[in-house]
C-alpha atoms as a PDB file:
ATOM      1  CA  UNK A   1     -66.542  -2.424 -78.067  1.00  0.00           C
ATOM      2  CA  UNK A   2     -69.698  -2.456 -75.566  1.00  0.00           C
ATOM      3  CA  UNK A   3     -67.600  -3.861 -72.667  1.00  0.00           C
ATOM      4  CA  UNK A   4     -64.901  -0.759 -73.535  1.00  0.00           C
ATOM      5  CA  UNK A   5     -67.662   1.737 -73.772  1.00  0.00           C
ATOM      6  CA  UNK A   6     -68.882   0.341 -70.423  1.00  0.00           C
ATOM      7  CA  UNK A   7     -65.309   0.526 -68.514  1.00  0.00           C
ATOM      8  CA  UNK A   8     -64.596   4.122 -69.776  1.00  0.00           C
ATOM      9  CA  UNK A   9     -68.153   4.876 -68.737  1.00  0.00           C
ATOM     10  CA  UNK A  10     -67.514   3.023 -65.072  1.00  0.00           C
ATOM     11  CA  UNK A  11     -63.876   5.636 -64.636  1.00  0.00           C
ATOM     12  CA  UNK A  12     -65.805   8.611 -65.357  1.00  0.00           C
ATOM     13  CA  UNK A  13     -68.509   7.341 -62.403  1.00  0.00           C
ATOM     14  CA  UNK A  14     -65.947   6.195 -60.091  1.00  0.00           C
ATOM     15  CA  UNK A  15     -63.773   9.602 -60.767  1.00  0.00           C
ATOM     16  CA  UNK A  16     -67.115  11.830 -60.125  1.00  0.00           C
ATOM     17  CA  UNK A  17     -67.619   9.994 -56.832  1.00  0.00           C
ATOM     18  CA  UNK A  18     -64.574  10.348 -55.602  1.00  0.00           C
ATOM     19  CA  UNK A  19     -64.982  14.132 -56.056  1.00  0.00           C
ATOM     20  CA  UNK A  20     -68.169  14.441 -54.799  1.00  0.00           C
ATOM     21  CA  UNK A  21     -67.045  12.589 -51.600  1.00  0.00           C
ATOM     22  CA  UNK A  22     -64.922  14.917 -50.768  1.00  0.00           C
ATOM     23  CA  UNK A  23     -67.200  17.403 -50.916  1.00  0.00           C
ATOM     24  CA  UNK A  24     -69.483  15.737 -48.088  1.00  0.00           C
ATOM     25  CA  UNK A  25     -67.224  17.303 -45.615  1.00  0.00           C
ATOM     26  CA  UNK A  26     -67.488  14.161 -43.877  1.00  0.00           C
ATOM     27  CA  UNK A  27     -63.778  13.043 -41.941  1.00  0.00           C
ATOM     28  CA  UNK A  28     -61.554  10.978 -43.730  1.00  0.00           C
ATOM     29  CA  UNK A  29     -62.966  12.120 -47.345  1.00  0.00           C
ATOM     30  CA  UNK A  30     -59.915  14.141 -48.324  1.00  0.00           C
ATOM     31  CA  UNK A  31     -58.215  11.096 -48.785  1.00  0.00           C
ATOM     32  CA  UNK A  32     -60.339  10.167 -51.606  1.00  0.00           C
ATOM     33  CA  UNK A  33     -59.562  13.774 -53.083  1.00  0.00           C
ATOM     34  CA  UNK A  34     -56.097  11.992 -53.815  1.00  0.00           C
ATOM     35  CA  UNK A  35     -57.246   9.243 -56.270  1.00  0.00           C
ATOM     36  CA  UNK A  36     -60.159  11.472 -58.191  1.00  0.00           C
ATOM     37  CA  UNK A  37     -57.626  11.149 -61.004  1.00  0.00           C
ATOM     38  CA  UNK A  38     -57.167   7.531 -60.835  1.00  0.00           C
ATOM     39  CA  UNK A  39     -59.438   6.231 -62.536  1.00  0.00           C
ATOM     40  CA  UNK A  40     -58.796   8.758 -66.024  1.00  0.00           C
ATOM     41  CA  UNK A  41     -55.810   7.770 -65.702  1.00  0.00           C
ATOM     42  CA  UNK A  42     -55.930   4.222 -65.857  1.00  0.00           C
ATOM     43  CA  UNK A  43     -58.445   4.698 -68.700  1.00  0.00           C
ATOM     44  CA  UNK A  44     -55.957   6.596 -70.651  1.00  0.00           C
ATOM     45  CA  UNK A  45     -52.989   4.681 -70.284  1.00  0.00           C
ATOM     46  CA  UNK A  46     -54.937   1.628 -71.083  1.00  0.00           C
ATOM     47  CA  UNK A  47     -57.419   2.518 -73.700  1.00  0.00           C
ATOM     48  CA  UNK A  48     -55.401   5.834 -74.983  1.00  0.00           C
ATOM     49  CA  UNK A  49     -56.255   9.903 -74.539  1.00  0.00           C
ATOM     50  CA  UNK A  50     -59.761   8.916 -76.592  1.00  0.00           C
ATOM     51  CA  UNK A  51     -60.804   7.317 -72.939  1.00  0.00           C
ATOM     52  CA  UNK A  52     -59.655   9.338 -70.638  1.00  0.00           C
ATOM     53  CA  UNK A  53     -61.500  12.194 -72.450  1.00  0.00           C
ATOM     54  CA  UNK A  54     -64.924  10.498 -72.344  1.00  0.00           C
ATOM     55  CA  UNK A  55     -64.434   9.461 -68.848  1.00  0.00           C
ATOM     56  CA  UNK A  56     -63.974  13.000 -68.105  1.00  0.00           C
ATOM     57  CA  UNK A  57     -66.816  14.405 -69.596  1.00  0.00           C
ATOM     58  CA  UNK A  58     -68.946  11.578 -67.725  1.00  0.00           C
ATOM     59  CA  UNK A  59     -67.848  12.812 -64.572  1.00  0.00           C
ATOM     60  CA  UNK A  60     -68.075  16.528 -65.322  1.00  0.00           C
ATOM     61  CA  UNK A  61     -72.166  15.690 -66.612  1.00  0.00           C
ATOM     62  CA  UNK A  62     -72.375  13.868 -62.670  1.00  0.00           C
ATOM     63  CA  UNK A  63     -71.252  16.116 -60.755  1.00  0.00           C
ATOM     64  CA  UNK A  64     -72.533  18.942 -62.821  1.00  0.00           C
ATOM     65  CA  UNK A  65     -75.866  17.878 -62.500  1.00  0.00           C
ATOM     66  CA  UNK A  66     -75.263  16.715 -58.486  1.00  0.00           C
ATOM     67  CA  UNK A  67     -73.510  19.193 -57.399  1.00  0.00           C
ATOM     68  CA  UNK A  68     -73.758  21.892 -59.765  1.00  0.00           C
ATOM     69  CA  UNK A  69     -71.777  24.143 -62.414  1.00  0.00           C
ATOM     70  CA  UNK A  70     -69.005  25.468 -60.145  1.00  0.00           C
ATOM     71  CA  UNK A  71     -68.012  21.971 -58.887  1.00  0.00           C
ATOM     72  CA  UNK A  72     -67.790  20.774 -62.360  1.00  0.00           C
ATOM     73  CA  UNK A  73     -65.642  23.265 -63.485  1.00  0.00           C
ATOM     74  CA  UNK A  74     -63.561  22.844 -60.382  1.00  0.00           C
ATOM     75  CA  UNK A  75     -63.371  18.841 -61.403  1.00  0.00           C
ATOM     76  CA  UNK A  76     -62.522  20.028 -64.860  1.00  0.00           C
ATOM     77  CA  UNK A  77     -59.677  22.353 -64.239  1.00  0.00           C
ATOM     78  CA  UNK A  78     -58.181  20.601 -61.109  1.00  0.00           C
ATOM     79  CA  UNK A  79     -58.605  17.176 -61.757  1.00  0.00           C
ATOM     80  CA  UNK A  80     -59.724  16.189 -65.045  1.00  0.00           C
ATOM     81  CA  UNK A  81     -57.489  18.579 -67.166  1.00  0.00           C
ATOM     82  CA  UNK A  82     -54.344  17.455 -65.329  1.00  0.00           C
ATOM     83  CA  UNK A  83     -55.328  13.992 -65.808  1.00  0.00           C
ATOM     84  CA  UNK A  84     -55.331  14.252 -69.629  1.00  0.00           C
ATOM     85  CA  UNK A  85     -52.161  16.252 -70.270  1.00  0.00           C
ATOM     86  CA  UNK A  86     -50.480  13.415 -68.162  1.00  0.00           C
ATOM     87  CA  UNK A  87     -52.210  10.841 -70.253  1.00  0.00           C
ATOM     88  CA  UNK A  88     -51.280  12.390 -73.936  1.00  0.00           C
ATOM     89  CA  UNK A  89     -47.523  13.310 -72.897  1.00  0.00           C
ATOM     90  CA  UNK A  90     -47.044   9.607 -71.430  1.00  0.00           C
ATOM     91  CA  UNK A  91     -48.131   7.928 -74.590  1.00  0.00           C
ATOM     92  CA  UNK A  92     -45.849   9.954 -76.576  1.00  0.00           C
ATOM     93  CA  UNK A  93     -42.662   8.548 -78.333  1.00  0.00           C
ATOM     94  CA  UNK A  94     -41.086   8.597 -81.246  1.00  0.00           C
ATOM     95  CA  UNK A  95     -38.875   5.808 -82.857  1.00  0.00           C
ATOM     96  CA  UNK A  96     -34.949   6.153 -82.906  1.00  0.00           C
ATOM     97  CA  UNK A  97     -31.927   3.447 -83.875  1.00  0.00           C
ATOM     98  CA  UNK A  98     -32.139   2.353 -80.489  1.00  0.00           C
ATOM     99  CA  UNK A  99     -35.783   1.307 -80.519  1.00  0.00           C
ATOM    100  CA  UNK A 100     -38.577   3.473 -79.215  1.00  0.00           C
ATOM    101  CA  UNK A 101     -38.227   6.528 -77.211  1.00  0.00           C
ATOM    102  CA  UNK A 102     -41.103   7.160 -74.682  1.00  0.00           C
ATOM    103  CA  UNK A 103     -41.627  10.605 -73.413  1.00  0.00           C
ATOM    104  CA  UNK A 104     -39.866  11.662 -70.595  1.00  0.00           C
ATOM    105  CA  UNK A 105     -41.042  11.519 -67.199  1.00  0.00           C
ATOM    106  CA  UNK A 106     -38.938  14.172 -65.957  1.00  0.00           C
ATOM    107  CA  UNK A 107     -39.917  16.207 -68.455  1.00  0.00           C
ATOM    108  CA  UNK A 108     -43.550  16.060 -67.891  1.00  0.00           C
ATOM    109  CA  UNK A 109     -42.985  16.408 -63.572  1.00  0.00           C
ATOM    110  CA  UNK A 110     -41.242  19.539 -64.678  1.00  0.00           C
ATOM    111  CA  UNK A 111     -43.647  20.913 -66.665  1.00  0.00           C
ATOM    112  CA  UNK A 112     -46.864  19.931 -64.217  1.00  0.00           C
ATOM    113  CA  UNK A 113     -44.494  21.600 -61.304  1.00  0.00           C
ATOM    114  CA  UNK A 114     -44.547  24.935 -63.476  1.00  0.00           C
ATOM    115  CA  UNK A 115     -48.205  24.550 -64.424  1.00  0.00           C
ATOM    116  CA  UNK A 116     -48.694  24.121 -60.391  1.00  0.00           C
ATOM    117  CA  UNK A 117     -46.204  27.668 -59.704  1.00  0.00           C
ATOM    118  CA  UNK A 118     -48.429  29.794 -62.551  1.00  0.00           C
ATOM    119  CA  UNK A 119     -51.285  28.709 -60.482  1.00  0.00           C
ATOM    120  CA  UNK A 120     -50.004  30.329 -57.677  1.00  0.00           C
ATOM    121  CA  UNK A 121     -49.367  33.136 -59.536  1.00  0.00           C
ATOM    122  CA  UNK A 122     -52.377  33.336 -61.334  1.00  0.00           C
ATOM    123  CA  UNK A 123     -54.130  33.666 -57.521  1.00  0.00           C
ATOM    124  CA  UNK A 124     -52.407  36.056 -56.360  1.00  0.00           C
ATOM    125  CA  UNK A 125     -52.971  38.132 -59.544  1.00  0.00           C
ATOM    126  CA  UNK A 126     -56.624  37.690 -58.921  1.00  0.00           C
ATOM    127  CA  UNK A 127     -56.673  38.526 -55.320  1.00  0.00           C
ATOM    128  CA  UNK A 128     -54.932  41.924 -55.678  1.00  0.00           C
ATOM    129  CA  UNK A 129     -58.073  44.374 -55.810  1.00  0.00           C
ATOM    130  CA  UNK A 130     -58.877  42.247 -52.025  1.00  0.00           C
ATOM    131  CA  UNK A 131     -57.947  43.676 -48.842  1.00  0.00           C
ATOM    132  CA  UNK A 132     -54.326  42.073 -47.935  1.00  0.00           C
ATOM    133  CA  UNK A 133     -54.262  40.204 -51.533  1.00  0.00           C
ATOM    134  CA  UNK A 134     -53.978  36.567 -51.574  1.00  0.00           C
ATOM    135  CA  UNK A 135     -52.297  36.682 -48.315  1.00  0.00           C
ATOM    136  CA  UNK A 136     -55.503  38.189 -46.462  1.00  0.00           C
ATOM    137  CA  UNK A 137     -57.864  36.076 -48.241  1.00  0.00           C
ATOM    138  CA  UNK A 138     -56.313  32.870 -47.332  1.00  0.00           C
ATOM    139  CA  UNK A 139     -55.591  34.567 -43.551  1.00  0.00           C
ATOM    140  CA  UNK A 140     -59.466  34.764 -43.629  1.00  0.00           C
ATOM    141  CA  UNK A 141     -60.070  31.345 -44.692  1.00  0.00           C
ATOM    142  CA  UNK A 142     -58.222  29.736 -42.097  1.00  0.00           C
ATOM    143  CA  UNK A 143     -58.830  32.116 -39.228  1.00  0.00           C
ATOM    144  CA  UNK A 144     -62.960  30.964 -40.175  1.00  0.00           C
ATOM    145  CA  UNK A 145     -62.203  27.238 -40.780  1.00  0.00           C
ATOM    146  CA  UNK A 146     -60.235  27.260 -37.412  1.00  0.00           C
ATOM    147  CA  UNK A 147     -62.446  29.032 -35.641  1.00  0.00           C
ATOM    148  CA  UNK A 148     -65.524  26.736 -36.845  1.00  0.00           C
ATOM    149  CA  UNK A 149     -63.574  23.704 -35.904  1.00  0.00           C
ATOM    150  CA  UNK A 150     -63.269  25.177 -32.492  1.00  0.00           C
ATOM    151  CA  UNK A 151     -58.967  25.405 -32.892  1.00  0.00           C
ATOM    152  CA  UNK A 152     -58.764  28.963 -32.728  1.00  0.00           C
ATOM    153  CA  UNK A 153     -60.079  31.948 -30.855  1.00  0.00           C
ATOM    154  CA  UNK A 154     -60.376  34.851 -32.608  1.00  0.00           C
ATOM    155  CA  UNK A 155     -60.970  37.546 -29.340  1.00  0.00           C
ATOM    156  CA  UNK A 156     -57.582  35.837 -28.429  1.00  0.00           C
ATOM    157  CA  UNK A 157     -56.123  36.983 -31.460  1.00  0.00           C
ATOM    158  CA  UNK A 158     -54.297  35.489 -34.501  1.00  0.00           C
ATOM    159  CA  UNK A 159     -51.399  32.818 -33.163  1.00  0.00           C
ATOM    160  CA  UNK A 160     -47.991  33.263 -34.686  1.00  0.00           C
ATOM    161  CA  UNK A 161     -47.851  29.915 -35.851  1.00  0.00           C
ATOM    162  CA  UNK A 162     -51.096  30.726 -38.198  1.00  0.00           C
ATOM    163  CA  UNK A 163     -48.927  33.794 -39.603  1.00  0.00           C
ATOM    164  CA  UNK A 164     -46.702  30.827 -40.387  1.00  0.00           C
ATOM    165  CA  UNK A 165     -49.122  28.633 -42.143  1.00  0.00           C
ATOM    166  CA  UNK A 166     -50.609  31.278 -43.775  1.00  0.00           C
ATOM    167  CA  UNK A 167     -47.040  32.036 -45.202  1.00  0.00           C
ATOM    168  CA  UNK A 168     -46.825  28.497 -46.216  1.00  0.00           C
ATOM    169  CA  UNK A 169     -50.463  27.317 -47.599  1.00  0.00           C
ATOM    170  CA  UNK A 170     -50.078  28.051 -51.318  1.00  0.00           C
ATOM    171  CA  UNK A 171     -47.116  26.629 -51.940  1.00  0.00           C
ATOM    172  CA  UNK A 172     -48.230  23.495 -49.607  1.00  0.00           C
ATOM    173  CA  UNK A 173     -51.047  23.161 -51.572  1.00  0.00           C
ATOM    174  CA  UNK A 174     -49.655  22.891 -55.178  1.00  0.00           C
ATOM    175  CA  UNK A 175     -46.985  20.895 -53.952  1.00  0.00           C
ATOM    176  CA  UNK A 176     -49.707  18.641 -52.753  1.00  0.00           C
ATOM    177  CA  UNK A 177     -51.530  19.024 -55.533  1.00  0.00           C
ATOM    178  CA  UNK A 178     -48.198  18.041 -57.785  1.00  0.00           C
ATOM    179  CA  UNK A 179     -47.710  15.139 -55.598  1.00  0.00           C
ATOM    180  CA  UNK A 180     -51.452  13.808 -55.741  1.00  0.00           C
ATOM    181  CA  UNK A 181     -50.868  14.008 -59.912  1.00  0.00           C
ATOM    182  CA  UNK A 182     -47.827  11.993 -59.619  1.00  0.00           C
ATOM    183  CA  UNK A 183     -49.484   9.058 -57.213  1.00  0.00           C
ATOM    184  CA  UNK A 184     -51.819   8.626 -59.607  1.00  0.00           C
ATOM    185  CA  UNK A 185     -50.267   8.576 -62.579  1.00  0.00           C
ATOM    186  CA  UNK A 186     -47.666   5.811 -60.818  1.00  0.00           C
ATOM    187  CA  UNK A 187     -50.667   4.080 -59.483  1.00  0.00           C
ATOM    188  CA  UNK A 188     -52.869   4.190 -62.744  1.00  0.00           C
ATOM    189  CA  UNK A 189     -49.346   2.648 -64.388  1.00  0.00           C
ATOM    190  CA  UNK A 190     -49.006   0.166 -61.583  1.00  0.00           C
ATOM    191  CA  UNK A 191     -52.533  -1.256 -62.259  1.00  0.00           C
ATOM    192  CA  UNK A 192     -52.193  -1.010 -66.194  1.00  0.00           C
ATOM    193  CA  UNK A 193     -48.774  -3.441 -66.062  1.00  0.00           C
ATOM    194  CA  UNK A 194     -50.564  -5.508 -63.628  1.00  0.00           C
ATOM    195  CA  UNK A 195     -53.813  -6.413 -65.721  1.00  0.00           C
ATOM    196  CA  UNK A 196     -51.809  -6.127 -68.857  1.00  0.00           C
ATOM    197  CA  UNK A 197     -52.910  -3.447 -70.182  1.00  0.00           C
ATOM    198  CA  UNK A 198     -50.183  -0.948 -70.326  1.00  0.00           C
ATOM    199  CA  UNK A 199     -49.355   0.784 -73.781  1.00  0.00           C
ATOM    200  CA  UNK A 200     -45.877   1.828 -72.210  1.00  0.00           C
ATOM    201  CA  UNK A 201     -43.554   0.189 -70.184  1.00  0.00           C
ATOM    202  CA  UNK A 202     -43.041   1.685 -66.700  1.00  0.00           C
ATOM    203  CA  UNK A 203     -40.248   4.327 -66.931  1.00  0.00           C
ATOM    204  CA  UNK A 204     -37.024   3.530 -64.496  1.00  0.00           C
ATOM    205  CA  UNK A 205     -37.858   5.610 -61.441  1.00  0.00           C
ATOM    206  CA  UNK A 206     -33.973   4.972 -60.395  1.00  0.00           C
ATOM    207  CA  UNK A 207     -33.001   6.956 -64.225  1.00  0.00           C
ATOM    208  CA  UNK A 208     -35.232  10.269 -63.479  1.00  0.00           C
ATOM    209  CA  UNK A 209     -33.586  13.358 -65.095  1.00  0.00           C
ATOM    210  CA  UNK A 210     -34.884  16.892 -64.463  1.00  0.00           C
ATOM    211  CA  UNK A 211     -34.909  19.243 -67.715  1.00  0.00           C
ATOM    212  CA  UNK A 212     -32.126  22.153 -67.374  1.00  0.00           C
ATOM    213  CA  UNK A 213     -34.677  24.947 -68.108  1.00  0.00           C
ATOM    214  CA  UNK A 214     -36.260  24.386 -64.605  1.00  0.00           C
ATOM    215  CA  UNK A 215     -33.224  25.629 -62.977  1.00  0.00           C
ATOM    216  CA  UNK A 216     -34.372  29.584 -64.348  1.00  0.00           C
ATOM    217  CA  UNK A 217     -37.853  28.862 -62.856  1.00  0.00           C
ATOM    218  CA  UNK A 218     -35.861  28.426 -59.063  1.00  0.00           C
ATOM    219  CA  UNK A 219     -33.692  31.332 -59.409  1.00  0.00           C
ATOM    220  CA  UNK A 220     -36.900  33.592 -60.640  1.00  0.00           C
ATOM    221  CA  UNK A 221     -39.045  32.537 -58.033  1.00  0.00           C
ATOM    222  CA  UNK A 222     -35.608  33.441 -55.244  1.00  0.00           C
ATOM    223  CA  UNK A 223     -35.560  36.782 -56.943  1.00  0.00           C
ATOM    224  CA  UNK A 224     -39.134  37.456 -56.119  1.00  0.00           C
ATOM    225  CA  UNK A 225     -38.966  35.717 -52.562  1.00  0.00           C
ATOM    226  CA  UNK A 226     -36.265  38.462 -51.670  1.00  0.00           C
ATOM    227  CA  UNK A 227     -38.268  41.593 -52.895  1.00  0.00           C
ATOM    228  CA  UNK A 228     -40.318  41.544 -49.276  1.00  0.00           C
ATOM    229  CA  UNK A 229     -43.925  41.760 -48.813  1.00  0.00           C
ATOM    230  CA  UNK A 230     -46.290  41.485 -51.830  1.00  0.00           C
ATOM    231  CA  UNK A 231     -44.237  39.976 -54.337  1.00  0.00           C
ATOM    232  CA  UNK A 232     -41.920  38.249 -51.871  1.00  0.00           C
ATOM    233  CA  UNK A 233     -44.997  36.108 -50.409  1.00  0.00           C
ATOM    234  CA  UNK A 234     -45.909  35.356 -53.979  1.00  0.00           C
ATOM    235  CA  UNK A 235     -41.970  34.150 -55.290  1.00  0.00           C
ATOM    236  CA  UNK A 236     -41.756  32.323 -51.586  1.00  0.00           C
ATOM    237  CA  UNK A 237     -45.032  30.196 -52.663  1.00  0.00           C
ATOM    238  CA  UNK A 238     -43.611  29.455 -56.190  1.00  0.00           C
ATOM    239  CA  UNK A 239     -40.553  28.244 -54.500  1.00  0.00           C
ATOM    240  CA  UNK A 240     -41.438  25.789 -52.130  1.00  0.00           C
ATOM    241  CA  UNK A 241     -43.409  24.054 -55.414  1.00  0.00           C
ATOM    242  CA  UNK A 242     -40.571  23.956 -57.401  1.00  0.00           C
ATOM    243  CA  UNK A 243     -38.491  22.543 -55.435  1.00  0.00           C
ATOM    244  CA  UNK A 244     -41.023  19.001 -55.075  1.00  0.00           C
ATOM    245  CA  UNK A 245     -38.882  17.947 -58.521  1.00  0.00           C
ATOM    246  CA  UNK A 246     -35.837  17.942 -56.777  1.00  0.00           C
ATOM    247  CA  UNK A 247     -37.009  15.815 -54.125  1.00  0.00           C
ATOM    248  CA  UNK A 248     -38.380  13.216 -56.621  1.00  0.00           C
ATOM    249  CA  UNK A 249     -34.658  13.633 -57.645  1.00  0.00           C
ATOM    250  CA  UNK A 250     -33.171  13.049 -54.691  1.00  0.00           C
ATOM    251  CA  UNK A 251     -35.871   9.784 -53.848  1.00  0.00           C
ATOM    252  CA  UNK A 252     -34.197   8.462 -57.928  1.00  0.00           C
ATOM    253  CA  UNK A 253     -31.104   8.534 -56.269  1.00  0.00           C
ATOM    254  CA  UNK A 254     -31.788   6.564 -53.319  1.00  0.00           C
ATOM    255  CA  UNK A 255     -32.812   4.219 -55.643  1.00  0.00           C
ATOM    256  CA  UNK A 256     -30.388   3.714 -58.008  1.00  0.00           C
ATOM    257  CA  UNK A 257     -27.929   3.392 -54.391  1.00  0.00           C
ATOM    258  CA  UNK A 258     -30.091   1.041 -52.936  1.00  0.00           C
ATOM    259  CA  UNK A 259     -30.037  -1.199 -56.037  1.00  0.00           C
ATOM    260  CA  UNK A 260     -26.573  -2.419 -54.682  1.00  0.00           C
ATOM    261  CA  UNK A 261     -27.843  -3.427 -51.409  1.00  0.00           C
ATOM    262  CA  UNK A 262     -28.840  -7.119 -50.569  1.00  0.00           C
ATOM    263  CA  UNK A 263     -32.538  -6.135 -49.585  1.00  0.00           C
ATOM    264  CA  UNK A 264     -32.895  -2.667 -51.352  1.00  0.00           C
ATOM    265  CA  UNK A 265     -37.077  -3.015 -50.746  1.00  0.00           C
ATOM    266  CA  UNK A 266     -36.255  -2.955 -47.257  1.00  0.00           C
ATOM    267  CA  UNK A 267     -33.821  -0.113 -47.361  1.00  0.00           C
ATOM    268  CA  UNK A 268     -36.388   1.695 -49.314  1.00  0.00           C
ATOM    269  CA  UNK A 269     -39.163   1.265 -46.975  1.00  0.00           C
ATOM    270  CA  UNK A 270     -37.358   1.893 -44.026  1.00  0.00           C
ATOM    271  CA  UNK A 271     -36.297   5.146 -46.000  1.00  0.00           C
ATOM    272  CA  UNK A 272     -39.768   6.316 -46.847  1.00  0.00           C
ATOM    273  CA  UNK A 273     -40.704   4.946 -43.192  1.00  0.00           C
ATOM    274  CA  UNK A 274     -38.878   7.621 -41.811  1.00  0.00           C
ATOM    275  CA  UNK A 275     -39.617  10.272 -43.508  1.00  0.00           C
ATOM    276  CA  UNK A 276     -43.350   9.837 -43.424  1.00  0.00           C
ATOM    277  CA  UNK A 277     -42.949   9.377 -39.630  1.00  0.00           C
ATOM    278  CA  UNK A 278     -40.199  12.376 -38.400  1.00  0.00           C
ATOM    279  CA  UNK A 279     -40.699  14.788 -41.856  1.00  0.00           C
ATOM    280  CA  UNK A 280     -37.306  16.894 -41.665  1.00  0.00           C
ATOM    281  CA  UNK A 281     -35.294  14.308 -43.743  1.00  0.00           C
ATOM    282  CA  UNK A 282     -37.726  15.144 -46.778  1.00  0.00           C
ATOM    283  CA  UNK A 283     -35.256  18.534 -46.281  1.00  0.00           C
ATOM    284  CA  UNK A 284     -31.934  15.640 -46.531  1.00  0.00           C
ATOM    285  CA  UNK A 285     -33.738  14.045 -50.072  1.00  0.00           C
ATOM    286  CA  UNK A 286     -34.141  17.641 -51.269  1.00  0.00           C
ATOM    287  CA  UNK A 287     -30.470  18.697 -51.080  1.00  0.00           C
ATOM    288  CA  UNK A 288     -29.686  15.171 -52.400  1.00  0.00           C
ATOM    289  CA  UNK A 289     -31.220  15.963 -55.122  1.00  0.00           C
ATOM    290  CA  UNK A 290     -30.147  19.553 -55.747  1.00  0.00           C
ATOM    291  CA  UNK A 291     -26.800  18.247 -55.813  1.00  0.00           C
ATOM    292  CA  UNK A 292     -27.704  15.111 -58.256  1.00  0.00           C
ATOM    293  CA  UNK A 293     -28.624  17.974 -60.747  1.00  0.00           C
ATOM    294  CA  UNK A 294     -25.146  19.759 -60.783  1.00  0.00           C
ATOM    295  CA  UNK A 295     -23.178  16.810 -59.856  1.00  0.00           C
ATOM    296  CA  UNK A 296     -24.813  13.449 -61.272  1.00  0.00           C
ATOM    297  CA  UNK A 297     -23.736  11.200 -58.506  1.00  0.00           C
ATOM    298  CA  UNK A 298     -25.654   8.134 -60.002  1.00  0.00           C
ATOM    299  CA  UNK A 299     -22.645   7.904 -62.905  1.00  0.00           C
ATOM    300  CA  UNK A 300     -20.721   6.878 -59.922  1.00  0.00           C
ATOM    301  CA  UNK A 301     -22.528   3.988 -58.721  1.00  0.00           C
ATOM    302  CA  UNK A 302     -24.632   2.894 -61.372  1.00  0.00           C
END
């Protein structure tokens, strides 16, 4: 019991310092931002939701008293939260006459990718009484950043391409944020089968299925891209983080193909290779999976 007490003790500590690396400002910190969740995690899918839980409120007391209240509550709702709802959904099952029946995985990416759009929303909700909404506020914040890193000249006025980014930045970041959930939660599994530890056995990446009821969410969030201005930028955010699912779709499909293929580790790393190094065929794994959803092209070669 004192050696379990100790490593759910150690997460929380390792989780708070990851956080309050990041906010150091120093370069090459926002990499730790990605593995804050980690270490809950692990706890939890080791030790159970009873872990995770304490962990968490260890790190919100550390950086609460280093950093202050508004940093802990960031922890909490960003990082911590997310954590757990990953943890108690994963643990889930139920038994059936086939054996036991663990909870989804598709499911839950669906439901985080939702939880991650109703962010969105709820900031643009909460900008409206600003000048230009959440559109001007996040206009602002990267006209100052850029201009403090010395990237941007204001008297020379605002490049197109920040227009662009602007138009892009809260989708990009709860797509990123989406992703950063689903590292860790493959990571924290990773580690858990490796000590020995796991209380579930990895789910088969290659048999991911996306719940039908995410389809509505897409064709809402089109509807409100095409209304313009306003309500437009908001549905055109939503979008681009709904769509992530599909391309975790598409990647289950590549490897359930690859499977067949005398080296399909290769294959796959060549695969991810390139689309970490060129981008655009991350638009390719998308539409793969789009059509995987209507057309289930895995019956055919599984």
């Amino acid at each position: 019991m004192p050696q379990t007490i100790g490593l759910v003790v150690l997460a929380g500590l390792i989780s708070a310092g990851l956080f309050l690396a990041l906010l150091t400002g120093l370069p090459g910190m926002v990499l730790l931002a990605y593995l804050v969740q980690l270490p809950l995690m692990f706890i939890g899918l080791t030790m159970g939701l009873t872990g995770s839980v304490v962990a968490m409120v260890v790190a919100v007391l550390v950086i609460g008293v280093i950093a202050g209240a508004v940093a802990a509550v960031i922890y909490a709702m960003v990082q911590g939260l997310p954590a757990l709802v990953v943890v108690r959904q994963a643990l889930l099952s139920r038994q059936t006459g086939a054996g036991v029946e663990w909870y989804p995985p598709g499911l839950l990416l669906a439901q985080l990718t939702v939880v991650a759009a109703l962010g969105i929303a709820a900031a643009f909700f909460l900008f409206l009484g600003e000048p230009g909404g959440l559109h001007g506020a996040i206009e602002g914040f990267l006209t100052t950043a850029l201009t403090e890193l010395g990237a941007l000249d204001v008297e020379a006025g605002v490049p197109p391409e920040l227009a662009r980014w602007v138009f892009l930045f809260p989708g990009l970041m709860a797509s990123s944020w989406l992703i950063m959930v689903v590292i860790n939660a493959l990571l924290a599994q990773a580690m858990a089968v490796r000590v020995g530890w796991n209380r579930r056995p990895t789910p088969d990446f290659a048999a991911l299925e996306l719940p039908a009821w995410l389809w509505p969410a897409v064709a809402a969030a089109v509807v409100l891209a095409l209304l313009g201005e306003g309500l437009g930028f908001l549905g055109s955010s939503m979008l681009i983080v709904l769509t992530v699912p599909y391309v975790f779709l598409g990647l289950a499909v590549i490897h359930a193909l690859t499977r067949r293929w005398a080296r399909p580790g290769l294959a796959r790393l060549a695969i991810y290779g390139t689309i970490a190094l060129l981008g655009w065929p991350i638009l390719g794994v998308l539409l793969l999976g789009l059509v995987e959803d209507w057309a289930h092209l895995r019956r055919r070669f599984v």
